[in-house]
Protein backbone atom coordinates (compact mmCIF):
# COMPACT_ATOMS: atom_id res chain seq x y z
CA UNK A 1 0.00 0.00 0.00
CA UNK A 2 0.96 3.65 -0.65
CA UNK A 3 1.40 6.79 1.48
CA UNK A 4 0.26 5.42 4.88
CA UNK A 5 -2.39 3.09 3.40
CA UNK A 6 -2.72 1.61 6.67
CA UNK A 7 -3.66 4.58 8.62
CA UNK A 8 -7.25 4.19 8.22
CA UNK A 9 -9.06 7.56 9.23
CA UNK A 10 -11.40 6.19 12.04
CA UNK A 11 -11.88 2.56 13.62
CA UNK A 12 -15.10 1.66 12.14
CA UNK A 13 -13.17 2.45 8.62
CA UNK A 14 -10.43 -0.12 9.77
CA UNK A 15 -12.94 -2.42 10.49
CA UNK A 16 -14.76 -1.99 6.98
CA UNK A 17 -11.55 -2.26 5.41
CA UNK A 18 -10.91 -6.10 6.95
CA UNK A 19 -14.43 -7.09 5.71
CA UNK A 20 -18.22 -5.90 6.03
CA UNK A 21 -19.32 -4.09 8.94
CA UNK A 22 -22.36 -5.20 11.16
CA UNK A 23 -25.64 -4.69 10.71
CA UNK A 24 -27.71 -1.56 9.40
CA UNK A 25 -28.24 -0.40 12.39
CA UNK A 26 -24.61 0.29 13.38
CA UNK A 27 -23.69 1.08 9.86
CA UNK A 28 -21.79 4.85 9.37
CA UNK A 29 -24.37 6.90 7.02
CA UNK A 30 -23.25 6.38 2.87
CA UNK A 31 -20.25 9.11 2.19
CA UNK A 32 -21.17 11.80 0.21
CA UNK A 33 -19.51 14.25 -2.34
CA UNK A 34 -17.24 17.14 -0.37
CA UNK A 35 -19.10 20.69 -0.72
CA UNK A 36 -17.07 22.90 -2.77
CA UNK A 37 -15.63 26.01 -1.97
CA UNK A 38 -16.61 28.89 -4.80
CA UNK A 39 -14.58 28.82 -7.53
CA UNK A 40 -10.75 30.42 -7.23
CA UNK A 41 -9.62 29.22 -10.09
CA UNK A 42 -10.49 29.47 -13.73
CA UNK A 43 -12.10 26.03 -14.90
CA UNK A 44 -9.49 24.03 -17.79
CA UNK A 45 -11.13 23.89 -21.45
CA UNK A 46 -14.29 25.23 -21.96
CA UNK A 47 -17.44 25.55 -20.08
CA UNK A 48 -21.11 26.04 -21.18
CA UNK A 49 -24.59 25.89 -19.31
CA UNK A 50 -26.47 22.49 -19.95
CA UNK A 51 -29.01 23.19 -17.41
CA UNK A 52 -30.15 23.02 -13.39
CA UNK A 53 -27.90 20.69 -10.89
CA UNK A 54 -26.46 18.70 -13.49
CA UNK A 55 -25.44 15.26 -11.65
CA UNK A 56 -24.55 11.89 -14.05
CA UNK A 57 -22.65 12.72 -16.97
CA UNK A 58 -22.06 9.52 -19.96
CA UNK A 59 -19.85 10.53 -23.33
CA UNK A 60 -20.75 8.56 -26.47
CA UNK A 61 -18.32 7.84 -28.78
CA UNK A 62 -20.23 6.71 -31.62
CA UNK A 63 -22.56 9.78 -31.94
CA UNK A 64 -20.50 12.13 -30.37
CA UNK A 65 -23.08 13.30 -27.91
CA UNK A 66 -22.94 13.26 -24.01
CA UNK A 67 -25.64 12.93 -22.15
CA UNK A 68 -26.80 14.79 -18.67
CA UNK A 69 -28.60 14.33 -16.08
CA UNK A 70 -30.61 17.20 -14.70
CA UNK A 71 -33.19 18.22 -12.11
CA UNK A 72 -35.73 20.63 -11.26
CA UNK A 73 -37.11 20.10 -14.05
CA UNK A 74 -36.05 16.18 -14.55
CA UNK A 75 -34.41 15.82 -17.86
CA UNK A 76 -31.90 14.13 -19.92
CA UNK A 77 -29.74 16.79 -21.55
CA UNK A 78 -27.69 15.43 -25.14
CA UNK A 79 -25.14 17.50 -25.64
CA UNK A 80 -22.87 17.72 -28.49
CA UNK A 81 -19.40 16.96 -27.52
CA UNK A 82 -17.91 19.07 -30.12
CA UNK A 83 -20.04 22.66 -29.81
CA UNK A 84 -21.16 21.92 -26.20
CA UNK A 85 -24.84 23.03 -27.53
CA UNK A 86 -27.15 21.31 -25.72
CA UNK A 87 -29.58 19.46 -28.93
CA UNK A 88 -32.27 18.02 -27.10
CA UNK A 89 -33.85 17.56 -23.35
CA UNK A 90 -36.12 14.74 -22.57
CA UNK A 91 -38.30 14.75 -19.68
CA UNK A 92 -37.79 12.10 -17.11
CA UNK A 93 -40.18 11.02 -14.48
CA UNK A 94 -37.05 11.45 -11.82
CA UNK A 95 -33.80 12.71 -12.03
CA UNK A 96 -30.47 9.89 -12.21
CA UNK A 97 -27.36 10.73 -10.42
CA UNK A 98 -25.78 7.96 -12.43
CA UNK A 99 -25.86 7.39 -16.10
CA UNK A 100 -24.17 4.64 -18.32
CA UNK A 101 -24.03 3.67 -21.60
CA UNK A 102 -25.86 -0.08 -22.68
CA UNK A 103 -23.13 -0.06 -25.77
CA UNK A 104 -21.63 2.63 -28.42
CA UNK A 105 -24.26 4.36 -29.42
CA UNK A 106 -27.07 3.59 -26.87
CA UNK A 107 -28.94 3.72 -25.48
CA UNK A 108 -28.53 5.48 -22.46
CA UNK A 109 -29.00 3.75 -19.10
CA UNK A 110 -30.81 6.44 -17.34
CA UNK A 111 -31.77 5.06 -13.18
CA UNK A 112 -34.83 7.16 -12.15
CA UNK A 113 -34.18 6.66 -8.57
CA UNK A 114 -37.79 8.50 -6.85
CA UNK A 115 -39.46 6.22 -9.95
CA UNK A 116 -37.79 2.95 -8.93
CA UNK A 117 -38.09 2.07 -12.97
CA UNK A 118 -34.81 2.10 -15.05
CA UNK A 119 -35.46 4.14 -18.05
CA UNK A 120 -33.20 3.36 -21.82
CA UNK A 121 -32.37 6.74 -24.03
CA UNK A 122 -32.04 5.88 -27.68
CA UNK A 123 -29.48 8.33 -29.18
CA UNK A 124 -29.58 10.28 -31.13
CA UNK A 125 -33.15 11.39 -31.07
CA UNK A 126 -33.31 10.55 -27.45
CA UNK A 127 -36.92 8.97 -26.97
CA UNK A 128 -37.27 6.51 -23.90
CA UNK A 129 -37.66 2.96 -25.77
CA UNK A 130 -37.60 0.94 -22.69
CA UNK A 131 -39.06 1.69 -18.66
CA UNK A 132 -38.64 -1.11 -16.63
CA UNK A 133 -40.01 -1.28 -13.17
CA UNK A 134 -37.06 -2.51 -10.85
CA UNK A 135 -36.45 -2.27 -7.29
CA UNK A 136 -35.98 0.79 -4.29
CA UNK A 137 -34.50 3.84 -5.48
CA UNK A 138 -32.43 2.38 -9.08
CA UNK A 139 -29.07 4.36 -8.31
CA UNK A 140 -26.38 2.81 -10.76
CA UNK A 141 -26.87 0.54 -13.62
CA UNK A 142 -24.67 -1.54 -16.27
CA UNK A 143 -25.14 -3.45 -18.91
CA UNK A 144 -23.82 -6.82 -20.10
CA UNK A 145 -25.10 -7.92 -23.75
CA UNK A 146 -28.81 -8.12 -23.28
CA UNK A 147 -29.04 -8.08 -19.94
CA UNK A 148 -28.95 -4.61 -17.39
CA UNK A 149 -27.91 -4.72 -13.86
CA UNK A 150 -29.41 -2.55 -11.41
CA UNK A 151 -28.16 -1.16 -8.07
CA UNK A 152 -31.21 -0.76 -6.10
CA UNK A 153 -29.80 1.28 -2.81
CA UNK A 154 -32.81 1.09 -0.73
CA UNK A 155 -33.73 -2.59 -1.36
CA UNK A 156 -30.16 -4.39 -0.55
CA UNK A 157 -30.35 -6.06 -4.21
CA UNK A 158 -29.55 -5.92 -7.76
CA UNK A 159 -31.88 -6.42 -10.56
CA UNK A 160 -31.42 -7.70 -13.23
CA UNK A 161 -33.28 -6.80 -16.76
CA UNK A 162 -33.58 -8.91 -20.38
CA UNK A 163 -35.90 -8.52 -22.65
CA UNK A 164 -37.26 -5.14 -21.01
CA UNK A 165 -38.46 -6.86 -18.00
CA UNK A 166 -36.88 -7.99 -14.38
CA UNK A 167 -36.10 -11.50 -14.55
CA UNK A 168 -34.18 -11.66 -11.09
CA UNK A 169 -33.24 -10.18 -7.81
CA UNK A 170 -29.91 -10.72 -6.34
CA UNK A 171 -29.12 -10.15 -2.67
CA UNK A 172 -26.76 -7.02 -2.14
CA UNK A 173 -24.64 -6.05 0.99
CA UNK A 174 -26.65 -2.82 2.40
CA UNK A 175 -27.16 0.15 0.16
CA UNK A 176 -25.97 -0.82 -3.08
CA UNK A 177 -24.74 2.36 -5.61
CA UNK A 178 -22.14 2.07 -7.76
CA UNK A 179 -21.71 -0.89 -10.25
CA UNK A 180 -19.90 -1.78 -13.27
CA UNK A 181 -19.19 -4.68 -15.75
CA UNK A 182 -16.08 -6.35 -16.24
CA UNK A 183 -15.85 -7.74 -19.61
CA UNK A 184 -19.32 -10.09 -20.41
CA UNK A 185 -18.29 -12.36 -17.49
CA UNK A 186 -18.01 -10.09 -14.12
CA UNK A 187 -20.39 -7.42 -12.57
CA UNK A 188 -18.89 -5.51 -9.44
CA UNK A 189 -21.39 -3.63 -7.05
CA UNK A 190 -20.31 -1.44 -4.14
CA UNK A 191 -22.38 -1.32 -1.05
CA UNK A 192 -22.66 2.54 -0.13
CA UNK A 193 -23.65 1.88 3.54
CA UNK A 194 -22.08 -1.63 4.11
CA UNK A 195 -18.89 -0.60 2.57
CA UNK A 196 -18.49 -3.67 0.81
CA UNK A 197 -17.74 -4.91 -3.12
CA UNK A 198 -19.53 -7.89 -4.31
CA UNK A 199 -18.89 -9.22 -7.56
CA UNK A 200 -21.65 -11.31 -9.60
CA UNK A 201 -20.83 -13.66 -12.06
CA UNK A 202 -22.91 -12.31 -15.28
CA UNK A 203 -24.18 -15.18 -16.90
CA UNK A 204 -24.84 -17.33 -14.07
CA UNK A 205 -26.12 -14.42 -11.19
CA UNK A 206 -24.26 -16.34 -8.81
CA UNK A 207 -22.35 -13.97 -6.11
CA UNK A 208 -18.57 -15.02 -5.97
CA UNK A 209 -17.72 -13.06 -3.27
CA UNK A 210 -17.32 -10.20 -1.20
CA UNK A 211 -14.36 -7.56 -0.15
CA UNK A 212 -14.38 -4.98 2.41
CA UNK A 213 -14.05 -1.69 0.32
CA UNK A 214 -12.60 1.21 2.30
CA UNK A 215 -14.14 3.20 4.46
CA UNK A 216 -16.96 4.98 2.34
CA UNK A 217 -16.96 3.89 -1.28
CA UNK A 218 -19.38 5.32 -3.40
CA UNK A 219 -18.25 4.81 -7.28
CA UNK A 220 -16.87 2.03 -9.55
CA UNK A 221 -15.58 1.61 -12.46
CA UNK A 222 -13.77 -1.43 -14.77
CA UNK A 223 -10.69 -1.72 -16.32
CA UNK A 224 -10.66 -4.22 -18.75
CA UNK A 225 -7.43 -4.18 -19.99
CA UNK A 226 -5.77 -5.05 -16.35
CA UNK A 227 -8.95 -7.33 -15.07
CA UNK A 228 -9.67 -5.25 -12.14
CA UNK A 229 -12.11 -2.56 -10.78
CA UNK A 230 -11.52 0.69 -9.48
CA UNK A 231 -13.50 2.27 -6.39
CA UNK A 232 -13.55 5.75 -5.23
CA UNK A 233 -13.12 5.50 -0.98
CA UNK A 234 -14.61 9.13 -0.71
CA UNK A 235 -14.62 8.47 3.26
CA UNK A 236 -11.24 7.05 3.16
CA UNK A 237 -10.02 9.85 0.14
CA UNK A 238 -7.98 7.17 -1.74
CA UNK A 239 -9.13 5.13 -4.95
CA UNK A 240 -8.85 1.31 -4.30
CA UNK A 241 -7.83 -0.84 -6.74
CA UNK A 242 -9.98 -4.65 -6.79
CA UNK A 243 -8.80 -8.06 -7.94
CA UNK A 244 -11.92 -9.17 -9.86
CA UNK A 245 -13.21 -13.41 -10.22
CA UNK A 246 -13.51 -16.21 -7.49
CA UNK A 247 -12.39 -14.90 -4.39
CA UNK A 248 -12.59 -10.43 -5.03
CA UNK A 249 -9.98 -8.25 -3.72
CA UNK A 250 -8.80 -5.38 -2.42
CA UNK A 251 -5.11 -5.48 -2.90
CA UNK A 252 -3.76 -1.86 -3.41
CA UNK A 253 -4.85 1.84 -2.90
CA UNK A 254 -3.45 5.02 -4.13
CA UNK A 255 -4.01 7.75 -1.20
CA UNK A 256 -5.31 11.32 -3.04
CA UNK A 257 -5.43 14.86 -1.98
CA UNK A 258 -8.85 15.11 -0.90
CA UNK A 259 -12.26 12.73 -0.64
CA UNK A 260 -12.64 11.82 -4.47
CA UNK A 261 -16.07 11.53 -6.12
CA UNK A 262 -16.76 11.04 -9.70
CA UNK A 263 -14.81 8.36 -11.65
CA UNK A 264 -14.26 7.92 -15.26
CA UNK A 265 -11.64 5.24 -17.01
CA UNK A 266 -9.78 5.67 -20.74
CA UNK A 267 -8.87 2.09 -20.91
CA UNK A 268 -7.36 2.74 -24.27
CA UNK A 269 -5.39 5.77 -22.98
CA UNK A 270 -4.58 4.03 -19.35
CA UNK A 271 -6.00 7.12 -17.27
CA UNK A 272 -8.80 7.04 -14.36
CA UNK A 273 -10.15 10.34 -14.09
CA UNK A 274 -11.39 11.17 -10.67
CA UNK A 275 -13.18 14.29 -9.20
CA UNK A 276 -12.12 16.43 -6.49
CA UNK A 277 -15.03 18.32 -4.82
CA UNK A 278 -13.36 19.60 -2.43
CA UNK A 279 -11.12 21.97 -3.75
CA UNK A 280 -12.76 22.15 -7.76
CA UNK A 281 -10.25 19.99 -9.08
CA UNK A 282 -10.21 17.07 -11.17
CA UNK A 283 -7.01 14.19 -11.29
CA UNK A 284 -5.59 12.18 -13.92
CA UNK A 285 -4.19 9.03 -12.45
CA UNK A 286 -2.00 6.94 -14.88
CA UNK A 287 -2.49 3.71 -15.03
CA UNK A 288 0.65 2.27 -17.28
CA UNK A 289 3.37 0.48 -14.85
CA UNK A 290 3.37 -0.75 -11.80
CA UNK A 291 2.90 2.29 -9.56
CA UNK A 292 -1.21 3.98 -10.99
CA UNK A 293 0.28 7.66 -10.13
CA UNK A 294 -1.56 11.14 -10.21
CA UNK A 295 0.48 12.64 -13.06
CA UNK A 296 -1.67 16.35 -12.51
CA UNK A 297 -4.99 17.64 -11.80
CA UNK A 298 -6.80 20.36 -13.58
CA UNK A 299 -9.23 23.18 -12.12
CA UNK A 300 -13.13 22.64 -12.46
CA UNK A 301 -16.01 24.07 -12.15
CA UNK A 302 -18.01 24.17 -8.78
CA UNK A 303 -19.52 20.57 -7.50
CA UNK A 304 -17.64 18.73 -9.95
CA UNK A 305 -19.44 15.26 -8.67
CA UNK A 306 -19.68 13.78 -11.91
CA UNK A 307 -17.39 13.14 -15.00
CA UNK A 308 -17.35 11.08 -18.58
CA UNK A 309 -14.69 10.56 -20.94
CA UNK A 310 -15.35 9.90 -25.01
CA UNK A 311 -12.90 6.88 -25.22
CA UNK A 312 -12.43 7.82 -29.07
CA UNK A 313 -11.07 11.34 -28.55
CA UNK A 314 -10.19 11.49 -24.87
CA UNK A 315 -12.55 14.51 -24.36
CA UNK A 316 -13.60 15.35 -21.29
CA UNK A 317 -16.99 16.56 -19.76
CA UNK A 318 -16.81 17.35 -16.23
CA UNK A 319 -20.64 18.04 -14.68
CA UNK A 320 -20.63 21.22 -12.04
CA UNK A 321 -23.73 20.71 -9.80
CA UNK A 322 -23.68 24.02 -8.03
CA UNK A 323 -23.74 26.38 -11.44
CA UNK A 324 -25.61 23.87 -13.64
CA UNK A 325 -22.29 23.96 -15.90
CA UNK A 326 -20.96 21.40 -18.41
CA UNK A 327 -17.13 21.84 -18.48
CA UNK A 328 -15.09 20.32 -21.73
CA UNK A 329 -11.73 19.58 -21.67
CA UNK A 330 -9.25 18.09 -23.92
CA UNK A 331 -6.15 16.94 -21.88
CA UNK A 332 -2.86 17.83 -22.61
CA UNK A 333 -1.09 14.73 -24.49
């Protein structure tokens, strides 16, 4: 471990970091994103209004646009990548704080968490072609082929849609909220409240196992070049890196300057781009070698708690909650 991994901020975080913690009831409350200070610095790239407390932010490569998630009104914003015009809003029933993509060019995973239904995007002409009822407040989802997986926080489980309809519920450790796919094989879900990663074996649903995950994870995402998954500890302000198959694992962690947030991954580039509430910032953690490093970070808007990458150009979109901004950034080489 790196930089005094082993100095865990607070006992009960120690104890989540050896394995799950006890029940509910004794359970720390889920971590949530730093408030940030106003802006001191002038935001990298470009940035352009998309629209009120923009929170879940997804890049598409294939049609260039990136969608947003926004509330008060509830909408999907499409943005394109290149202009940063917003081209279309489409009302939602509730507002996602996570969005993902199903494949290239849609649709759109869109979680309506007050709706408990997980609502598909097509792109471009973003019309909902798919509402699924699924369980307590829908807060992440993924997809895997055909099928969708669904964190649902406030029921404990996953579920699991084909076909445009549930066809199982999985047991989760408490609070479910992040969750990401690992190749077609491997679906890792990190328990908000309980702390915990449990992976799922895609085709069969089986569980194959669970690994304390820091001291208040709340994002995930998969790195399928090196096998693993990446977890943002925002309690513990360090992103953990996962072993990923039979027996899960957390094996390293790379300590950061602050609680970090938002996560986005450039498998193709080998970068993990992670937000920085805090203090408006956003890092760029390289993953090539042995030693994932924080090469530099790069000033954002206000309440950056969201960010997307477009894996075919390595554009950025960075989502700033407090100003209902869109910032666009194209990292230096």
């Amino acid at each position: 471990m790196r930089d005094g991994a082993l100095a865990a901020p607070s006992l009960i975080a120690l104890a989540c970091l050896v394995g799950a913690c006890g029940s509910s009831d004794e359970l720390p409350p889920p971590a949530e994103p730093a408030v940030s200070p106003p802006v001191s610095v002038a935001p990298a790239g470009r940035v352009v209004d998309v629209g009120h407390m923009p929170e879940g932010v997804v890049a598409d490569p294939a049609t260039g646009l990136v969608a947003v998630g926004l509330r008060d009104p509830n909408r999907l914003a499409l943005v394109d990548g290149r202009s940063g015009e917003v081209v279309r809003r489409t009302p939602l029933p509730e507002a996602p704080r996570h969005l993902q993509l199903a494949a290239p060019g849609g649709p759109v995973l869109v979680p309506a968490e007050g709706a408990d239904v997980l609502l598909e995007v097509s792109l471009p002409d973003g019309r909902i072609v798919a509402r699924t009822p699924v369980g307590a407040f829908p807060h992440d989802a993924t997809a895997v082929g055909d099928r969708r997986f669904v964190a649902d926080e406030f029921g404990d489980a996953v579920s699991v849609v084909e076909d445009g309809r549930a066809i199982a519920t999985l047991d989760a450790p408490v609070q479910p909220g992040g969750v990401a796919a690992l190749g077609r094989e491997t679906v890792g879900v990190v328990a908000v409240r309980g702390n915990v990663l449990r992976v799922y074996d895609a085709r069969t649903l089986r569980p194959l196992g669970d690994a304390g995950a820091g001291a208040g994870p709340t994002h995930i995402v998969a790195d399928p070049v090196a096998e693993r998954f990446f977890i943002a500890d925002t309690r513990g302000e360090a992103l953990l890196f996962s072993i990923a198959g039979e027996r899960p694992e957390i094996f390293d962690r790379l300590n950061l300057p602050g609680p970090p947030y938002g996560l986005a991954i450039d498998p193709r580039r080998r970068r993990i781009w992670v937000t920085l509430p805090a203090s408006n910032e956003l890092a760029e953690v390289e993953l090539e070698g042995n030693e994932p490093t924080v090469v530099r970070t790069y000033p954002t808007v206000r309440q950056p708690n969201s960010v997307a990458v477009d894996p075919r150009t390595g554009t950025l979109f960075v989502a700033g909650r407090a100003g209902g901004e869109l910032e666009i950034i194209r990292p230096d080489p």
